[in-house]
C-alpha atoms as a PDB file:
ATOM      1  CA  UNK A   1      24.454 -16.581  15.638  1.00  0.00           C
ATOM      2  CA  UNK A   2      22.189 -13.666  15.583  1.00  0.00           C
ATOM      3  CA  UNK A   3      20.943 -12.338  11.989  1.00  0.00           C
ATOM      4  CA  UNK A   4      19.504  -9.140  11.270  1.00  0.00           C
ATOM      5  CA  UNK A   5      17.659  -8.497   8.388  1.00  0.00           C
ATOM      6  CA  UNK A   6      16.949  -4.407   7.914  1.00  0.00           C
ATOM      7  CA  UNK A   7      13.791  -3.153   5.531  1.00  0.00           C
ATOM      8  CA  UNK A   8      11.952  -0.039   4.705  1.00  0.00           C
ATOM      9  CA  UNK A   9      14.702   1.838   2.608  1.00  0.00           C
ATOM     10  CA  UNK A  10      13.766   3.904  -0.435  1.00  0.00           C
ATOM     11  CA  UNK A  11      13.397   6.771  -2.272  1.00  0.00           C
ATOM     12  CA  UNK A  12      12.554   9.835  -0.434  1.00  0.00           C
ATOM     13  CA  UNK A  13      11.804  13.257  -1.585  1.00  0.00           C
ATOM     14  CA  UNK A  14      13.612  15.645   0.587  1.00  0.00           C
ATOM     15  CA  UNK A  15      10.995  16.497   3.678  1.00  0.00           C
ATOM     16  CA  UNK A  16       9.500  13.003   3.472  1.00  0.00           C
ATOM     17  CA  UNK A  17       9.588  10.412   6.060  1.00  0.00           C
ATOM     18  CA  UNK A  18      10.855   6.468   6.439  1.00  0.00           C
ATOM     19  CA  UNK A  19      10.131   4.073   8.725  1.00  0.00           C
ATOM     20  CA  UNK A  20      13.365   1.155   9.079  1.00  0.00           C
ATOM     21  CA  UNK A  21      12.782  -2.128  10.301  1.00  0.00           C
ATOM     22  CA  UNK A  22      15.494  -4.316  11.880  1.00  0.00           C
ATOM     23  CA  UNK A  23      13.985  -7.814  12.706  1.00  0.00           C
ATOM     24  CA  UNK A  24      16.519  -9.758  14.873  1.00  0.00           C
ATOM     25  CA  UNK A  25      16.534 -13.769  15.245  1.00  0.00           C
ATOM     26  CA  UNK A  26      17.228 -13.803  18.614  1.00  0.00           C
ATOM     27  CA  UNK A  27      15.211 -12.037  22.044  1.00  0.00           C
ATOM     28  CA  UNK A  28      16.243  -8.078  21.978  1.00  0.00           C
ATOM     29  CA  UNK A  29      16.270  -8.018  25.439  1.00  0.00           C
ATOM     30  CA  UNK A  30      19.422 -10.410  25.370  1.00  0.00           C
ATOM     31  CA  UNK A  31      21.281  -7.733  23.842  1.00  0.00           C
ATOM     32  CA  UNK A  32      22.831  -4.610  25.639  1.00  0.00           C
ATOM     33  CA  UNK A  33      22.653  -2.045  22.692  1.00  0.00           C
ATOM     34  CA  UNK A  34      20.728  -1.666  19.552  1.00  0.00           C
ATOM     35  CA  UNK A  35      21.668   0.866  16.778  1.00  0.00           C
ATOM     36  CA  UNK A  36      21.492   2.041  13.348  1.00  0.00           C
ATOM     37  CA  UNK A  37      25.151   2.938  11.009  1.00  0.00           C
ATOM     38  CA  UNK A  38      24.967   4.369   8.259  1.00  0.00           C
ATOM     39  CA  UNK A  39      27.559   4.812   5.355  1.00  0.00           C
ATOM     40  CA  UNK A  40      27.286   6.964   2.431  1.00  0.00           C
ATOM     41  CA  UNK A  41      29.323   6.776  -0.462  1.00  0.00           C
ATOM     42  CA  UNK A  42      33.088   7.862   0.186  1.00  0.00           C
ATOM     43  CA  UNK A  43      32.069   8.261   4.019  1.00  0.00           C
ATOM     44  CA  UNK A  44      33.268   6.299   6.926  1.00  0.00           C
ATOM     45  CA  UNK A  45      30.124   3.960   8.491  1.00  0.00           C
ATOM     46  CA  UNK A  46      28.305   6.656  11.651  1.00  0.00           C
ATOM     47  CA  UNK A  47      26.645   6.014  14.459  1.00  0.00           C
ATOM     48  CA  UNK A  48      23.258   7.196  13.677  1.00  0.00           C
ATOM     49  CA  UNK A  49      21.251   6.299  16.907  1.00  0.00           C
ATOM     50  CA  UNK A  50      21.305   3.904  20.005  1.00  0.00           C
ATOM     51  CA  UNK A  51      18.979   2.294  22.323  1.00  0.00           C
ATOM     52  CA  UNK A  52      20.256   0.088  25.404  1.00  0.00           C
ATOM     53  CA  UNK A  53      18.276  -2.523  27.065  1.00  0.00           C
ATOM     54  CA  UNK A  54      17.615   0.301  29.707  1.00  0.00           C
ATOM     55  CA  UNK A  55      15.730   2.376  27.128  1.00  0.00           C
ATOM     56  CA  UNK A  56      18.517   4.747  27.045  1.00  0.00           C
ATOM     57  CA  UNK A  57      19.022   6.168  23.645  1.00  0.00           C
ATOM     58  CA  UNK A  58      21.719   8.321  22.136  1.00  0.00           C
ATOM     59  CA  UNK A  59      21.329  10.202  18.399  1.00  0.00           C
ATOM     60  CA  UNK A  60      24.020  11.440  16.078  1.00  0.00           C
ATOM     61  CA  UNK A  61      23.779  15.648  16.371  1.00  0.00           C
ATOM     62  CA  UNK A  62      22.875  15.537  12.504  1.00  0.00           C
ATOM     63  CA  UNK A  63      19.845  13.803  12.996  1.00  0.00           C
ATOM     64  CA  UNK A  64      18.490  14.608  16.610  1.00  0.00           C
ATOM     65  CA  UNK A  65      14.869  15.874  17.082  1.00  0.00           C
ATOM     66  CA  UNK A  66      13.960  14.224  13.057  1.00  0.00           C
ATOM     67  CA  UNK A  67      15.131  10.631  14.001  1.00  0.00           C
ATOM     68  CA  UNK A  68      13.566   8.225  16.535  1.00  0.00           C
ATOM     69  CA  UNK A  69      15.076   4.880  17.624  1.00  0.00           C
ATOM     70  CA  UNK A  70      12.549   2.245  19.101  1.00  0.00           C
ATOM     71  CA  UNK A  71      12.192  -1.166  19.767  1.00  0.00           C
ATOM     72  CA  UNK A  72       9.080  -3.871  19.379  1.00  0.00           C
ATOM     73  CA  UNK A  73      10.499  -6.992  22.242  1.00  0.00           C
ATOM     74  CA  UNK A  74       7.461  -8.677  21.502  1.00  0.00           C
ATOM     75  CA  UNK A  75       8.595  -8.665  17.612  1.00  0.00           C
ATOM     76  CA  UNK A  76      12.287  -8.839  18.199  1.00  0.00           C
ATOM     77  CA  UNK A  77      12.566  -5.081  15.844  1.00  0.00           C
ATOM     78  CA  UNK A  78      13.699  -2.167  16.209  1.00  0.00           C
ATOM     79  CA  UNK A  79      12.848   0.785  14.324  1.00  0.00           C
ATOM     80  CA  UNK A  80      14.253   4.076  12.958  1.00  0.00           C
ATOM     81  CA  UNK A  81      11.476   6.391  12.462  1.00  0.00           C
ATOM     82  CA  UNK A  82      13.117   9.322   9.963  1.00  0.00           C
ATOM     83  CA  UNK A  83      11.655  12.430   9.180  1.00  0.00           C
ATOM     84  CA  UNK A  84      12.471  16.025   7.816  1.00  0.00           C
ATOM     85  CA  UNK A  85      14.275  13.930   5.688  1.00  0.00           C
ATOM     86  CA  UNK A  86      17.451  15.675   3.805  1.00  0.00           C
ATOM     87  CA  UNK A  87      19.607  14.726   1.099  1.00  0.00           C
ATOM     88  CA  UNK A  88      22.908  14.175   3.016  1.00  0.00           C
ATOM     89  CA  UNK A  89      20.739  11.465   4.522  1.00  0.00           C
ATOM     90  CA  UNK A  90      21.362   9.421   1.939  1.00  0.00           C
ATOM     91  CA  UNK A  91      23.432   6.481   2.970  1.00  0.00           C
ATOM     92  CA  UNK A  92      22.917   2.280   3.378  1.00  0.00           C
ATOM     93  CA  UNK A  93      21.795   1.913   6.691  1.00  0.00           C
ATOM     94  CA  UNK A  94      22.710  -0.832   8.916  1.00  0.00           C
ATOM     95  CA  UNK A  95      21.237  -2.171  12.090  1.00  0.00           C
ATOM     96  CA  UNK A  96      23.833  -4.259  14.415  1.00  0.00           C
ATOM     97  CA  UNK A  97      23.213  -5.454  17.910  1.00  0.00           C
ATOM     98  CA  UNK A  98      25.581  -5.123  20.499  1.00  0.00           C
ATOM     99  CA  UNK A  99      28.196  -3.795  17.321  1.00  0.00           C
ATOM    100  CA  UNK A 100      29.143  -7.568  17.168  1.00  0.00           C
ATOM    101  CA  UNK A 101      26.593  -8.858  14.453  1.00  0.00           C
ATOM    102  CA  UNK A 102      25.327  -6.651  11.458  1.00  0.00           C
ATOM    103  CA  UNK A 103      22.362  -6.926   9.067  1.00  0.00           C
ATOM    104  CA  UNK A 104      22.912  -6.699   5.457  1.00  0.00           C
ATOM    105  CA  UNK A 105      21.678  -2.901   5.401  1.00  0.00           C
ATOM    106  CA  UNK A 106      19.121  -0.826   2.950  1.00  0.00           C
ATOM    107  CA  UNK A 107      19.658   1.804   0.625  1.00  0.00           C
ATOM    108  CA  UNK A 108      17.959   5.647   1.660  1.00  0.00           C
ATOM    109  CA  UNK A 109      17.984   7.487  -1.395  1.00  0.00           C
ATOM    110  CA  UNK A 110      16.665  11.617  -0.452  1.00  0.00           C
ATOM    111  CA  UNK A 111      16.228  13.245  -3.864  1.00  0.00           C
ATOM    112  CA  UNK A 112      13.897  15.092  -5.550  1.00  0.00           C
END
């Protein structure tokens, strides 16, 4: 069973900058895809960004050239660097590897 726990949500003022964690119980390199979700309130969950084993990555239009996926193999993490943060960003962001197993997500708040 892989488990992915997800940190470094917050509150953001609009133009700031968050750095995600996704730490994943299992070797990243096992797993195809990585990628971030995200769901804001009334919304259906997006795709926000991808990275394959490969190192090929793939970003939502909304959030290409501010958002940057990456991955740690030696820590089993990947990361969503965010900036030029806005407030439709707002959402609970998810991680999920290979879109079989989910973490439990964390809250991005963008408000001033």
């Amino acid at each position: 069973q892989v488990q992915l726990v997800e940190s470094g949500g917050g509150l953001v003022q609009p133009g700031g900058s968050l750095r995600l964690s996704c730490a994943a119980s299992v070797t990243i390199r096992s797993i195809y895809t990585m990628a971030w979700y995200r769901q804001a309130p009334g919304k259906q969950r997006e795709l926000v960004a991808s990275l394959t084993r490969s190192g090929n990555t793939n970003y939502a239009d909304s959030v290409k050239g501010r958002f940057t996926i990456s991955s740690d193999n030696a820590k089993n993490t990947v990361y969503l660097q965010m900036n030029s943060l806005k407030p439709e960003d707002t959402a609970v962001y998810y991680c999920t590897a290979a879109f079989a197993h989910w973490g439990q997500g964390t809250q991005v708040t963008v408000s001033s």
